[in-house]
N, C-alpha and C. Protein backbone atom coordinates (compact mmCIF):
# COMPACT_ATOMS: atom_id res chain seq x y z
N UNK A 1 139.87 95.21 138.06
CA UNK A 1 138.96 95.69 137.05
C UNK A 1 138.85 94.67 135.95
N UNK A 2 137.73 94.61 135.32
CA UNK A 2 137.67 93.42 134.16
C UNK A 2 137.88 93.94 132.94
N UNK A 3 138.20 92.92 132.31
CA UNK A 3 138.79 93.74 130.91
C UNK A 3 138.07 92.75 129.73
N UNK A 4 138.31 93.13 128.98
CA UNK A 4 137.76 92.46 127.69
C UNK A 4 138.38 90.62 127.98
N UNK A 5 139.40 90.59 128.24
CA UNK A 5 140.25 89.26 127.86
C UNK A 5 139.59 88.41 129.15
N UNK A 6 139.06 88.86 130.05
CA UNK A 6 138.37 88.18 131.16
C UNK A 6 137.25 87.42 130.90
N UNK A 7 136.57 88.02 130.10
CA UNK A 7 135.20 87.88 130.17
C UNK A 7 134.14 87.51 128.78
N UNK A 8 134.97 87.38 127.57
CA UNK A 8 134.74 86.57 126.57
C UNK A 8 134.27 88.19 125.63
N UNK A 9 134.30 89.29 126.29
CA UNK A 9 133.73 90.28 125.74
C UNK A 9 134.38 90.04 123.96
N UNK A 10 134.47 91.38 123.10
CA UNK A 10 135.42 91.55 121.91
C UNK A 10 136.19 92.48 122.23
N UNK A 11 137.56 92.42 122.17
CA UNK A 11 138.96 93.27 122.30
C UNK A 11 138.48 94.24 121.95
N UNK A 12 138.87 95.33 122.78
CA UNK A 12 138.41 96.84 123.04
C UNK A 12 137.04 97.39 123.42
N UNK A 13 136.05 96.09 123.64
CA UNK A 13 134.79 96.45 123.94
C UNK A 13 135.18 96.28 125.75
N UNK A 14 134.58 97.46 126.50
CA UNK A 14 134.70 97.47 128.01
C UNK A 14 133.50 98.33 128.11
N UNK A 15 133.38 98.29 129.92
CA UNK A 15 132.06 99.00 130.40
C UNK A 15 132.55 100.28 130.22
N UNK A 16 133.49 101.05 129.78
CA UNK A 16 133.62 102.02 129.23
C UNK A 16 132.65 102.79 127.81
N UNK A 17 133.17 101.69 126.62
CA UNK A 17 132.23 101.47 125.66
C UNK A 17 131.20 101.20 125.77
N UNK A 18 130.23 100.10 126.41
CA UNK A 18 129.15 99.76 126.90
C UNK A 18 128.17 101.34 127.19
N UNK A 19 129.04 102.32 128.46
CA UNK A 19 128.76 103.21 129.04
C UNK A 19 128.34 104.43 127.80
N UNK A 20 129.18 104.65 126.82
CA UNK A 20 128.90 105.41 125.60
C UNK A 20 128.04 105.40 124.93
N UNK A 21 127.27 103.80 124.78
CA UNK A 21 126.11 103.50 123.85
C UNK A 21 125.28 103.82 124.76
N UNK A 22 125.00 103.91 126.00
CA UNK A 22 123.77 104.14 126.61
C UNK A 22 122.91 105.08 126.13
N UNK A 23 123.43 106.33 125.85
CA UNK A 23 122.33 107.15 125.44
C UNK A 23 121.92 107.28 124.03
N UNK A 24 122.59 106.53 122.75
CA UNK A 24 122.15 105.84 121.61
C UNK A 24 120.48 104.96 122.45
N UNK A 25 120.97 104.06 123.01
CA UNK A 25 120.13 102.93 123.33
C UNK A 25 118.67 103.75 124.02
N UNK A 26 118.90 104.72 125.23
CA UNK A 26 117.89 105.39 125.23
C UNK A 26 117.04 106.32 124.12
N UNK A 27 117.52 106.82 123.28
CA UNK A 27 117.07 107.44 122.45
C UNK A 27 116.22 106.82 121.79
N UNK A 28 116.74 105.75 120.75
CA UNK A 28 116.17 104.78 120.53
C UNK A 28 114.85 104.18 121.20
N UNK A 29 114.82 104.09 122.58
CA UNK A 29 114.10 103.87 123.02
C UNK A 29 113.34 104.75 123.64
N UNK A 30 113.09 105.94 123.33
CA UNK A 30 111.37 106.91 123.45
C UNK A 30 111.14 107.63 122.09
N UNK A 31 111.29 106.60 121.44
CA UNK A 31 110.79 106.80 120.19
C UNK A 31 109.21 106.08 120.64
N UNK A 32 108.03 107.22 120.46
CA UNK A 32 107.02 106.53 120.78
C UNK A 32 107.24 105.85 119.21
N UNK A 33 106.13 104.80 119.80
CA UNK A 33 105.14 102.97 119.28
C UNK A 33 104.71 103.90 118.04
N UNK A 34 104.04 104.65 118.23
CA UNK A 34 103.14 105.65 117.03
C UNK A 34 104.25 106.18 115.56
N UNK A 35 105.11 106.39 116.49
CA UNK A 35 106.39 107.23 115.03
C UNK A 35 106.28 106.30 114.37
N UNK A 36 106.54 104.55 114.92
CA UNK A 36 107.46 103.83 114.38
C UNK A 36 106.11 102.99 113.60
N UNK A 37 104.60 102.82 114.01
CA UNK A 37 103.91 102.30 113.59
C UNK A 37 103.59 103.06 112.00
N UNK A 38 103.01 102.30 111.30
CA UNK A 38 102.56 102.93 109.94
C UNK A 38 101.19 103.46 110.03
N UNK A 39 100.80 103.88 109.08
CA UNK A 39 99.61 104.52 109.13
C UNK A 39 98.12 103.21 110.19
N UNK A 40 97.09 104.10 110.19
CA UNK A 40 96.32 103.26 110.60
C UNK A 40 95.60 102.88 109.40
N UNK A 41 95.18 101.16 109.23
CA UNK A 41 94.74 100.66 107.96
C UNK A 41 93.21 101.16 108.10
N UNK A 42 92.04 100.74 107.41
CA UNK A 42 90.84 100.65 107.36
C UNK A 42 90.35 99.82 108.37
N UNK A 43 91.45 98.29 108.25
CA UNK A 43 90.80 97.19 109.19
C UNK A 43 91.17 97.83 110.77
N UNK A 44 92.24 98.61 110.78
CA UNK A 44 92.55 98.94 112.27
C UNK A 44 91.28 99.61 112.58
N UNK A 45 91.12 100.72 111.75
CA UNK A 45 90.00 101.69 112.01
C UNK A 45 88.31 101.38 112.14
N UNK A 46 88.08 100.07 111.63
CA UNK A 46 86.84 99.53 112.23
C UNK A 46 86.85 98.84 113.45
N UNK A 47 88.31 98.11 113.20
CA UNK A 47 88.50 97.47 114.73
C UNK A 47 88.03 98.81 116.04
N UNK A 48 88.81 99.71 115.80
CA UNK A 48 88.54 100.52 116.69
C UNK A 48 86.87 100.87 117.19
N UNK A 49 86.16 101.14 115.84
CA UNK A 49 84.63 101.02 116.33
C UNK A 49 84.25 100.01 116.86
N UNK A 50 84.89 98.86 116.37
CA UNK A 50 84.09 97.23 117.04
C UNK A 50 84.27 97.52 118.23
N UNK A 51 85.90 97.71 119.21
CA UNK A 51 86.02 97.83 120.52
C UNK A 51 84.94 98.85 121.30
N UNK A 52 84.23 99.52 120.81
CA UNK A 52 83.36 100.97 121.09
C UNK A 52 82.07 100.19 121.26
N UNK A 53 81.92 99.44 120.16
CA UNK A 53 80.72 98.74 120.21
C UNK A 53 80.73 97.50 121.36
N UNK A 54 81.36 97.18 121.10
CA UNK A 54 81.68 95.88 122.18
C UNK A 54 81.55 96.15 123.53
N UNK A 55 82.07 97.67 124.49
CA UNK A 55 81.70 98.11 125.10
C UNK A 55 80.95 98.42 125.52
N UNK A 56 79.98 99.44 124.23
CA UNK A 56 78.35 99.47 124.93
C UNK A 56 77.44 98.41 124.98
N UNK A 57 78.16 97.39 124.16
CA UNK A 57 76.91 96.42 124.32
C UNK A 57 76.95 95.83 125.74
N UNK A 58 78.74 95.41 125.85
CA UNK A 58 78.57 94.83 127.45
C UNK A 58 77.86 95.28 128.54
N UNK A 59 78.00 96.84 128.59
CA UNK A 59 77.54 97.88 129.66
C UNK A 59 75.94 97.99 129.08
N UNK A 60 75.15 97.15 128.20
CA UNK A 60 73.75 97.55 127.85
C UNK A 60 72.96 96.13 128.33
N UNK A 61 73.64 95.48 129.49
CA UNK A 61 72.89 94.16 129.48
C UNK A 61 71.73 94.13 129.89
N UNK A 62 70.80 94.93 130.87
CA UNK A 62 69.66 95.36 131.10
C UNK A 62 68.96 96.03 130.79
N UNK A 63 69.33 95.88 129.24
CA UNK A 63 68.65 96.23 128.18
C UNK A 63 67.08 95.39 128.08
N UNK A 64 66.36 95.50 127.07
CA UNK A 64 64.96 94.58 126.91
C UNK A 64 65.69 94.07 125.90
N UNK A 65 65.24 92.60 125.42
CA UNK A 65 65.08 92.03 124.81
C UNK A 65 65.90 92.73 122.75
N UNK A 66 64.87 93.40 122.73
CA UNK A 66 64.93 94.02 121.12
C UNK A 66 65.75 94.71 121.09
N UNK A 67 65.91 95.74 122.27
CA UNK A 67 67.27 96.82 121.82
C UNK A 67 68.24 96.20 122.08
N UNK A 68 68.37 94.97 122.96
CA UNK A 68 70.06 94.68 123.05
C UNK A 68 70.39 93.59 121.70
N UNK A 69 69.01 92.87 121.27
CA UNK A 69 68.95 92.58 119.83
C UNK A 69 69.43 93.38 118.63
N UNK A 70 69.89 94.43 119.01
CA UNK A 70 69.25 95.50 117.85
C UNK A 70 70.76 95.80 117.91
N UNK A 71 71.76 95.75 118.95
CA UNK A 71 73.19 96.20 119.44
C UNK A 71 73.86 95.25 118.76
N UNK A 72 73.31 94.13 119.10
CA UNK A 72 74.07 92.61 118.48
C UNK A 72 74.39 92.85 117.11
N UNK A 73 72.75 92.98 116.17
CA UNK A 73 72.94 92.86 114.81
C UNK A 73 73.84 93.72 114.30
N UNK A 74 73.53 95.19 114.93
CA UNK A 74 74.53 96.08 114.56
C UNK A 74 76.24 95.84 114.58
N UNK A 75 76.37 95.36 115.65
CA UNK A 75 77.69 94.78 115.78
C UNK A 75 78.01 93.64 114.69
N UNK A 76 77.02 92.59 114.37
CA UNK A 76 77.40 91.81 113.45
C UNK A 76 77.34 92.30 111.82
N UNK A 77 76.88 93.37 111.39
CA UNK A 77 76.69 94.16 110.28
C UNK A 77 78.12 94.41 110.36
N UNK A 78 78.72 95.17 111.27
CA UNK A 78 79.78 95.79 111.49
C UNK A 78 81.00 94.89 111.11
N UNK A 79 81.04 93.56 112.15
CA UNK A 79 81.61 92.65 111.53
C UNK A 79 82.16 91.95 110.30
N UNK A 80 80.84 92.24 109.55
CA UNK A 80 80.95 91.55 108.64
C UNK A 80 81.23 92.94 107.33
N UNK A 81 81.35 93.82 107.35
CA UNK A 81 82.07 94.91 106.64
C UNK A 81 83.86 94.84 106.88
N UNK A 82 83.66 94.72 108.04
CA UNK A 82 85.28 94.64 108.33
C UNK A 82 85.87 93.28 107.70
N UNK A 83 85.36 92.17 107.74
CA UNK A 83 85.73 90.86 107.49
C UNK A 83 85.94 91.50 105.36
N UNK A 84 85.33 92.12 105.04
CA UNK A 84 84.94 92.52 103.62
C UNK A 84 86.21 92.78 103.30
N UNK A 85 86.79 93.94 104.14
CA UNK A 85 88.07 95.15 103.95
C UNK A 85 89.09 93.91 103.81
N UNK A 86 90.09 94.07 102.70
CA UNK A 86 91.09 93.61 102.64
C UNK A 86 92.37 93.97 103.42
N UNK A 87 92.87 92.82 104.05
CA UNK A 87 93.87 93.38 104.89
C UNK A 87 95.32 93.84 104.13
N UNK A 88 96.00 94.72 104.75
CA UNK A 88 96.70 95.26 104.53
C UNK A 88 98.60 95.30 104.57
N UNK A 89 98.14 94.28 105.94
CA UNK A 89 99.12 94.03 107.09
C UNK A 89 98.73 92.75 107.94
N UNK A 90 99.91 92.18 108.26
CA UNK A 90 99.59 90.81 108.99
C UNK A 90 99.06 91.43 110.47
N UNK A 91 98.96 92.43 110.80
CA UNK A 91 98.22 93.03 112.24
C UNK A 91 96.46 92.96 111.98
N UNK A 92 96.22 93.75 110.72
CA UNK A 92 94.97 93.46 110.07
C UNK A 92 94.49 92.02 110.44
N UNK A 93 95.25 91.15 110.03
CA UNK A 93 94.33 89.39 109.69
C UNK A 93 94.47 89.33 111.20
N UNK A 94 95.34 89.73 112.22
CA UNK A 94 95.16 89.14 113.55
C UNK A 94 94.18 89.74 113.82
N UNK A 95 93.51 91.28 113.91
CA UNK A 95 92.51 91.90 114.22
C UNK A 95 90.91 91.17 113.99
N UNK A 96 91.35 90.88 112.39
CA UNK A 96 90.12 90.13 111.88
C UNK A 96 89.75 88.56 112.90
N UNK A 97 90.82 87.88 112.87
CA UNK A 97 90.85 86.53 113.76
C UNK A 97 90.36 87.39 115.18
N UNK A 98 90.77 88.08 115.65
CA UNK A 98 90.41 88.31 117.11
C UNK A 98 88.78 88.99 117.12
N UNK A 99 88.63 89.35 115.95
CA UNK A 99 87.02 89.83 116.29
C UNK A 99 86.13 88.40 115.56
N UNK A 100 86.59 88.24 114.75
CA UNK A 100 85.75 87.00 114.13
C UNK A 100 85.61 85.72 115.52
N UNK A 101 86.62 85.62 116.14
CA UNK A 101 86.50 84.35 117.25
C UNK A 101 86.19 85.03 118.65
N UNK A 102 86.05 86.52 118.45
CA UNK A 102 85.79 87.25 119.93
C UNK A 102 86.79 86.85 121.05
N UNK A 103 88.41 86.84 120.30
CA UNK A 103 89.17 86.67 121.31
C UNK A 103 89.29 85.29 121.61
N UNK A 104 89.07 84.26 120.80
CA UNK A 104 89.39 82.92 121.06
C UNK A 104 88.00 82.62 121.87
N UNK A 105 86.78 83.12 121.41
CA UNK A 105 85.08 82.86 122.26
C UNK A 105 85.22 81.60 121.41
N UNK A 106 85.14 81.78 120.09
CA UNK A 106 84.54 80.78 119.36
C UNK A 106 85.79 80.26 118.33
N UNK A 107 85.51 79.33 117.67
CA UNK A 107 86.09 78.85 116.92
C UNK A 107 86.50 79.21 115.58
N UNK A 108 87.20 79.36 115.31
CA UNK A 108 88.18 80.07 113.59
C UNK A 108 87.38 78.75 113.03
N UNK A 109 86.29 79.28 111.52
CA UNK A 109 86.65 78.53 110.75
C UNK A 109 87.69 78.66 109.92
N UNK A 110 87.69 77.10 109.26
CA UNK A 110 88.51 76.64 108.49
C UNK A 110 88.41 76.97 106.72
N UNK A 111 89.21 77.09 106.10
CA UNK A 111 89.21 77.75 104.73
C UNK A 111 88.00 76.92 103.95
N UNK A 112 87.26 75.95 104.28
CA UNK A 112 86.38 75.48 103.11
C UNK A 112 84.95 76.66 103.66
N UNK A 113 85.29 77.18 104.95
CA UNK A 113 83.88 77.90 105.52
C UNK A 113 84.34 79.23 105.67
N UNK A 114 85.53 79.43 105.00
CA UNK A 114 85.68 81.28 105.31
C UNK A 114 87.04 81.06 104.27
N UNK A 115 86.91 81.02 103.42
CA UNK A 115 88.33 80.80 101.86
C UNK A 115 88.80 82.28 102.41
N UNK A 116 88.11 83.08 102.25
CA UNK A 116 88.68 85.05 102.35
C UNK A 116 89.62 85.34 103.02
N UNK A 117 89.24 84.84 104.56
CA UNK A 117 89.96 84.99 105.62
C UNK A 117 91.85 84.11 105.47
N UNK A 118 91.39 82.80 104.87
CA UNK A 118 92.58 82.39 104.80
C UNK A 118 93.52 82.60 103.26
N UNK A 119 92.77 82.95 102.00
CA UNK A 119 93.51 83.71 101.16
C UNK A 119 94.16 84.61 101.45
N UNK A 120 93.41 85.39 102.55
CA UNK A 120 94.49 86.67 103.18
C UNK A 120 95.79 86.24 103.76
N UNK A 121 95.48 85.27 104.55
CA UNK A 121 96.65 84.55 105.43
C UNK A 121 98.06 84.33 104.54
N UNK A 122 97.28 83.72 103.42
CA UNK A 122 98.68 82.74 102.46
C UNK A 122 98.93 84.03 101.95
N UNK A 123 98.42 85.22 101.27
CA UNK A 123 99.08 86.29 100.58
C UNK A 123 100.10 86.98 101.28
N UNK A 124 99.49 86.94 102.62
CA UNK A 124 100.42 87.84 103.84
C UNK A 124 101.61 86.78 103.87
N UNK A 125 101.71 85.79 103.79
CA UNK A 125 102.67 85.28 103.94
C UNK A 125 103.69 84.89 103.14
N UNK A 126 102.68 84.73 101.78
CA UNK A 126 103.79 84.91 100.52
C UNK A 126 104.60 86.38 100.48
N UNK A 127 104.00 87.55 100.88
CA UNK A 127 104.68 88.83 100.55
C UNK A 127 105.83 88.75 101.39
């Protein structure tokens, strides 16, 4: 049988002990994502419409011309309200980066072409 002095463990720690924490460790672990998350911000909560929107537009491609025009702008109105909302949380500025570049589509500007976006950055990071 192995013992603590075998195996570099710490004196008196064995698969005995090990065996005791298990159901600490499970517990711990079905703690739903939701308990442990904080509220939902503003920026989460438009994100959520963007993904809604983003959807119907994909599924509207045989659309004519004007109405799938008309999906776009809406979506970019949308955009650009959310880009407005001050973030809250460093999850926020990733949300914002992931809708502003459509997921790495396009390119992040740089702070002389979007200062907002990266004032947010340095505040989140000073806090």
């Amino acid at each position: 049988m192995a013992s603590a002095k075998h195996n570099d463990a710490p004196a008196g720690f064995n698969r005995r002990a090990l065996l005791k924490l298990a159901p600490v460790a499970l517990a711990a672990g079905a703690v739903p994502v939701a308990a442990v998350a904080s509220e939902e911000t503003p920026v989460m909560k438009l994100f959520r419409e963007w993904e809604t929107m983003m959807r119907i537009e994909n599924n509207s491609l045989d659309l004519d011309d004007d109405a799938f025009d008309a999906l776009v702008s809406k979506r970019n109105d949308h955009e650009a309200v959310m880009m407005r909302e001050p973030c809250q949380t460093a999850t926020d500025w990733i949300i914002k980066v992931a809708v502003w570049t459509d997921y790495g589509g396009f390119n992040i500007q740089d702070r002389g072409e979007n200062p907002q976006l990266w004032a947010e950055a340095r505040a989140l990071v000073a806090a």
